[in-house]
Protein backbone atom coordinates (compact mmCIF):
# COMPACT_ATOMS: atom_id res chain seq x y z
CA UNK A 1 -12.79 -17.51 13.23
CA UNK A 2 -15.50 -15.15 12.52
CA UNK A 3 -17.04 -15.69 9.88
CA UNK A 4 -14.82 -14.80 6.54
CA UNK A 5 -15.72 -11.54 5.05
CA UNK A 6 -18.87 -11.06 7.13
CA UNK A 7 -19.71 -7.25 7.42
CA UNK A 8 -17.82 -6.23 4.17
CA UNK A 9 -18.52 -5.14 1.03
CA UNK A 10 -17.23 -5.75 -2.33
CA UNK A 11 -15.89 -2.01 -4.00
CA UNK A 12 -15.94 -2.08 -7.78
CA UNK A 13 -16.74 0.77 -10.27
CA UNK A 14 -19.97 0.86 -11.52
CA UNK A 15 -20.29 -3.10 -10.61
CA UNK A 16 -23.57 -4.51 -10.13
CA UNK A 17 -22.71 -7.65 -7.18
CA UNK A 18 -25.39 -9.96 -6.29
CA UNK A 19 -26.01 -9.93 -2.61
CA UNK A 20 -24.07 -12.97 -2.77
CA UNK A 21 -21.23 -11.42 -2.43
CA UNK A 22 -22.31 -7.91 -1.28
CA UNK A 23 -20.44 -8.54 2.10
CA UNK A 24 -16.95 -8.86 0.28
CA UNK A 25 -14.28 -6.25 0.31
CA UNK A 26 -11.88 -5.50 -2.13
CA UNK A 27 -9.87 -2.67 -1.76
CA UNK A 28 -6.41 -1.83 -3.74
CA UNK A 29 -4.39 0.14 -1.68
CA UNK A 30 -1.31 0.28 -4.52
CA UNK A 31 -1.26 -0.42 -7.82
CA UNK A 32 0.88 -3.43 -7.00
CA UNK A 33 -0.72 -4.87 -3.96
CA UNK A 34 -4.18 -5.51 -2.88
CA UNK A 35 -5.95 -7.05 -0.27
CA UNK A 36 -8.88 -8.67 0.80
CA UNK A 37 -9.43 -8.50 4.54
CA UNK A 38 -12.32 -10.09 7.03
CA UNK A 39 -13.70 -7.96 9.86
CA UNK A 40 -14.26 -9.49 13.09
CA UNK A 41 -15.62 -7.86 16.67
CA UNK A 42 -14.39 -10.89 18.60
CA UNK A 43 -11.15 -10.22 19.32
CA UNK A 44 -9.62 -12.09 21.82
CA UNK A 45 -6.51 -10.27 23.65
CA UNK A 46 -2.88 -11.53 23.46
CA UNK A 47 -1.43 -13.39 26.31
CA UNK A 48 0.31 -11.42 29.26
CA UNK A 49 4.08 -11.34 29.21
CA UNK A 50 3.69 -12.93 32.39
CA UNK A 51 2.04 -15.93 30.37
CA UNK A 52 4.26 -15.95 27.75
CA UNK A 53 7.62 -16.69 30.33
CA UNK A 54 6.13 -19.98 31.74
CA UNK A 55 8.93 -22.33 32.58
CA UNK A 56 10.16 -24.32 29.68
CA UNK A 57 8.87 -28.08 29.56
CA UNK A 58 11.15 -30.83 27.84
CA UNK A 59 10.27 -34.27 27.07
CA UNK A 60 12.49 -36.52 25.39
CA UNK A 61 13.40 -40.26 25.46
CA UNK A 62 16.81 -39.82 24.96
CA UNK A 63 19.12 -36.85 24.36
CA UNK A 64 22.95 -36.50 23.26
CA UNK A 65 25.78 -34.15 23.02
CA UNK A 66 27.88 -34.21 20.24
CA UNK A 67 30.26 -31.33 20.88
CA UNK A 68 27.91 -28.33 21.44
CA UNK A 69 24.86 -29.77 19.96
CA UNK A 70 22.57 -31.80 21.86
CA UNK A 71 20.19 -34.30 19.95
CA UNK A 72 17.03 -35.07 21.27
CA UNK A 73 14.08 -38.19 20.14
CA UNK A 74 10.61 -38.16 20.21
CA UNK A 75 10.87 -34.77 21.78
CA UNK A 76 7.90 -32.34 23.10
CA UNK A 77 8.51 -28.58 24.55
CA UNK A 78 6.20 -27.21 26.07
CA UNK A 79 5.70 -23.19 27.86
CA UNK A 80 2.25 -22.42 28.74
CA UNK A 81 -0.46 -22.84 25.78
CA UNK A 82 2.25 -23.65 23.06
CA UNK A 83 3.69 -26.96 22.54
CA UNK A 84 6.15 -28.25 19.70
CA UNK A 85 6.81 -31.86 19.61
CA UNK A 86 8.75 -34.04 16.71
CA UNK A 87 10.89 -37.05 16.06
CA UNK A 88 13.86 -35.31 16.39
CA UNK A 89 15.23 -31.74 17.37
CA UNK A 90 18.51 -30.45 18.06
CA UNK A 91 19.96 -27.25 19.37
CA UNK A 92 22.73 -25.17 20.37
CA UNK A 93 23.36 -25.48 24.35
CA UNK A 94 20.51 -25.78 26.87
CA UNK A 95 21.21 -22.82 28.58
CA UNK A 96 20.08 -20.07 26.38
CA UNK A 97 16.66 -18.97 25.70
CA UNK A 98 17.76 -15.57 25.09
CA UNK A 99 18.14 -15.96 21.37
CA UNK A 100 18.32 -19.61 20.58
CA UNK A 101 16.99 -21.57 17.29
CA UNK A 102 15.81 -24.80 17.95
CA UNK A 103 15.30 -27.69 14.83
CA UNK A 104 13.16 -30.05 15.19
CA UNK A 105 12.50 -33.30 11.98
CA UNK A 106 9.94 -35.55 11.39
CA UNK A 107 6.14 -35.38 12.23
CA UNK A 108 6.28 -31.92 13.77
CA UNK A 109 2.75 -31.03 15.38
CA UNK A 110 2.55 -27.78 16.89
CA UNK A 111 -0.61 -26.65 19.52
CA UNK A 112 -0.96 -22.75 19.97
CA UNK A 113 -3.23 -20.11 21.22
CA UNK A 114 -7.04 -20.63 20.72
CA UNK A 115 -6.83 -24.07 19.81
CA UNK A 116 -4.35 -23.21 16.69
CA UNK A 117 -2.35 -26.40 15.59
CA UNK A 118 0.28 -26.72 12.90
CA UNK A 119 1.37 -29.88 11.40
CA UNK A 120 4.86 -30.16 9.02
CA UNK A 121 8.11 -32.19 8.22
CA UNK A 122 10.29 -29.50 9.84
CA UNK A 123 10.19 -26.48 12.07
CA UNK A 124 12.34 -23.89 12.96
CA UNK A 125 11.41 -22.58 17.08
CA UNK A 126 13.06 -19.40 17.51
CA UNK A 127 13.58 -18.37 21.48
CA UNK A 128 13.81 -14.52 22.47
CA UNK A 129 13.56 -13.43 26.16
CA UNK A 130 13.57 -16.77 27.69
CA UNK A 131 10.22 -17.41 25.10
CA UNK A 132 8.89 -19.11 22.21
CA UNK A 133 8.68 -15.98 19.94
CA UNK A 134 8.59 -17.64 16.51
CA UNK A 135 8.14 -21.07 14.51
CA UNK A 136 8.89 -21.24 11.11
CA UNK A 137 7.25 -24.72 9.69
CA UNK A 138 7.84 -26.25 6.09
CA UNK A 139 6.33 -29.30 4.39
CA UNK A 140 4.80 -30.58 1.59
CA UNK A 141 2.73 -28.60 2.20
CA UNK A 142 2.55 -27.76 6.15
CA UNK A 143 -0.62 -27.70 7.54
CA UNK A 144 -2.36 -25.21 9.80
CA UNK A 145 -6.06 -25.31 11.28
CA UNK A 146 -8.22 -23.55 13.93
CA UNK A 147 -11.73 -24.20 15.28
CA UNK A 148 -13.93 -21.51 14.52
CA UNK A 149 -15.93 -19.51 17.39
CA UNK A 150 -18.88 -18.38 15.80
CA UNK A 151 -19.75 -21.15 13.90
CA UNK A 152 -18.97 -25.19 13.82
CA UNK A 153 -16.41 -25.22 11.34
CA UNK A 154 -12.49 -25.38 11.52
CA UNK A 155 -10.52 -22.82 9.92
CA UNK A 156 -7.54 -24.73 7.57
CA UNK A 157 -5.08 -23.81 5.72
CA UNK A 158 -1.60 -25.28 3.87
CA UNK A 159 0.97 -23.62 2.08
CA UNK A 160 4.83 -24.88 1.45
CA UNK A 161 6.06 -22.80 4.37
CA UNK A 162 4.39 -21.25 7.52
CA UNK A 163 5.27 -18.86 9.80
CA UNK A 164 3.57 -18.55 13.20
CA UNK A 165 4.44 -15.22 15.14
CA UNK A 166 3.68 -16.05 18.96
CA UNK A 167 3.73 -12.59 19.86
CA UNK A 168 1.29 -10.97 17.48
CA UNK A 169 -0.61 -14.01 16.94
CA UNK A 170 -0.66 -14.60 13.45
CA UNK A 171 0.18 -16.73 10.95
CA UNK A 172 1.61 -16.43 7.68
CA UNK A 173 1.58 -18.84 5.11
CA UNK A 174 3.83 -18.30 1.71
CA UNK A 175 4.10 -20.54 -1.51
CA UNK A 176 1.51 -22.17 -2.91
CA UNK A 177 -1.50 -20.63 0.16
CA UNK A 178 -4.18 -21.84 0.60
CA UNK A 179 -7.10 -21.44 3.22
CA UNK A 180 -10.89 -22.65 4.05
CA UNK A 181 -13.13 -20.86 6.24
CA UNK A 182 -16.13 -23.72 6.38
CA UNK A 183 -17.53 -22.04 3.62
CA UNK A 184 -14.92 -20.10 1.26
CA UNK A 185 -11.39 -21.27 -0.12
CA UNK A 186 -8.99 -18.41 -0.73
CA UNK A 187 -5.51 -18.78 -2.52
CA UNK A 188 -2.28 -16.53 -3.13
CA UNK A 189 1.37 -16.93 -2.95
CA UNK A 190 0.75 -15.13 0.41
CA UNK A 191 -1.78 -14.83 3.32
CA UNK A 192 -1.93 -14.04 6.97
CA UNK A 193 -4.41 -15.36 9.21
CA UNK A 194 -4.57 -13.43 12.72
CA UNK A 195 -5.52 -16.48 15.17
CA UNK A 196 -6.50 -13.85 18.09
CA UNK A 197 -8.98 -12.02 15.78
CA UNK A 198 -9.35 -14.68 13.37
CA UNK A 199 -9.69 -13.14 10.10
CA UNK A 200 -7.60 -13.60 7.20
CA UNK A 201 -5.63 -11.10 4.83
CA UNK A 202 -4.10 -11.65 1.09
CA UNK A 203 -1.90 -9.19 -0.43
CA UNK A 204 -1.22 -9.82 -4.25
CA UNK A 205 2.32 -9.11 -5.65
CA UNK A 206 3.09 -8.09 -8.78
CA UNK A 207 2.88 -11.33 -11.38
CA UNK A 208 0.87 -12.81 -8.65
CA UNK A 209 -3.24 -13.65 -8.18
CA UNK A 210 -5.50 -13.70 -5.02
CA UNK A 211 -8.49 -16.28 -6.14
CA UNK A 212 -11.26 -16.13 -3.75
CA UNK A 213 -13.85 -19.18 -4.39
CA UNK A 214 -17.52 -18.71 -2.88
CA UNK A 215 -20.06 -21.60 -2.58
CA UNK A 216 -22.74 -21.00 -0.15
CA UNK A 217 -23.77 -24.55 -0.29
CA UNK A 218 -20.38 -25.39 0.84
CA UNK A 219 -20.50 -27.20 4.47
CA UNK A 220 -17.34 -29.33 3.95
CA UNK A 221 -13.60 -28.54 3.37
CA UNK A 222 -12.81 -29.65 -0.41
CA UNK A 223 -9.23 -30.17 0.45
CA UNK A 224 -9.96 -32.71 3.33
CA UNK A 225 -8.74 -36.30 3.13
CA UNK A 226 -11.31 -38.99 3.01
């Protein structure tokens, strides 16, 4: 991710900012929603739709019907850089991709584009078009990360649910957010962290706070486990 709020600055009224924090953008667009938004000129493109109809992997020890639900264990699905594996899933059918919902239980760990990973108790996959167009992860909290580009440092983040949009590349974290750049924690009910240009974005809703935390001296994440 390039680096948080680099090439930004911070807009306040007849504010004097240390240069601390001169390369910090706040702008309110509504009088109910603001947001604070990182600029980045390292985009990287989104996969081809070629790309995103690989075949569909699956992996499982053992799998059983029960009616029209089949029950899978110790399951991984894979279609080209994104891979969902669990405990357990179960599904509708195995013939539709279409428009499908997959769930899968129990030490869900999800790989995406540019080394994006995802770790929760449960997911929601959601198939469109014969592809994975949408995971919806929840846990206590779930858990997302990315290594950064520009810098040695991995991106992380947790919130009580996460969405991951395959086809725009971004995820969105809601409930309790939370993310660390390698040198900056930000925190609001919501956020959305674009994995292909890897910046982040908080919008604050009425009732609600964005809390941005800056500590220059700050070379480890404070919310890592020993």
């Amino acid at each position: 991710m390039a680096r948080l709020f680099r090439n930004m600055r911070l807009f306040l009224p007849r504010a004097s900012m240390p240069a601390l924090i001169s390369s910090i953008a706040l702008v309110s667009v509504a009088p109910a929603a603001t947001h604070i938004a990182a600029v980045t000129k390292n985009s990287v493109p989104a996969p081809s739709k070629a790309a995103r109809k690989l075949p569909i992997d699956i992996v499982s020890s053992s799998f059983d019907y029960k009616g029209d639900t089949v029950y899978f264990h110790n399951v991984t699905i894979t279609q080209g850089d994104t891979k969902v594996q669990a405990d357990h899933a179960h599904a509708v059918g195995l013939d539709d991709f279409d428009n499908s919902r997959w769930t899968f239980e129990g030490n869900v760990r999800i790989n995406g584009e540019q080394h994006g990973s995802l770790k929760s108790d449960a997911a929601v996959v959601e198939f469109r078009n014969k592809n994975i167009s949408k995971m919806t992860v929840t846990g206590n909290p779930a858990e997302f990360e990315q290594k950064r580009t520009d810098i040695d440092a991995v991106a992380r983040g947790h919130a009580k649910e996460i969405v991951y949009d395959v086809s725009d590349g971004t995820v969105r974290l809601s409930n309790d957010a939370w993310i660390w750049d390698g040198h900056n924690t930000l925190s609001a009910q919501k956020l959305v962290y674009n994995i292909r240009e890897q910046h982040v974005q908080a919008a604050a809703e009425p009732g609600n706070q964005v809390h941005l935390t800056i500590d220059p001296n700050q070379t480890e994440d404070p919310n890592k486990k020993p």
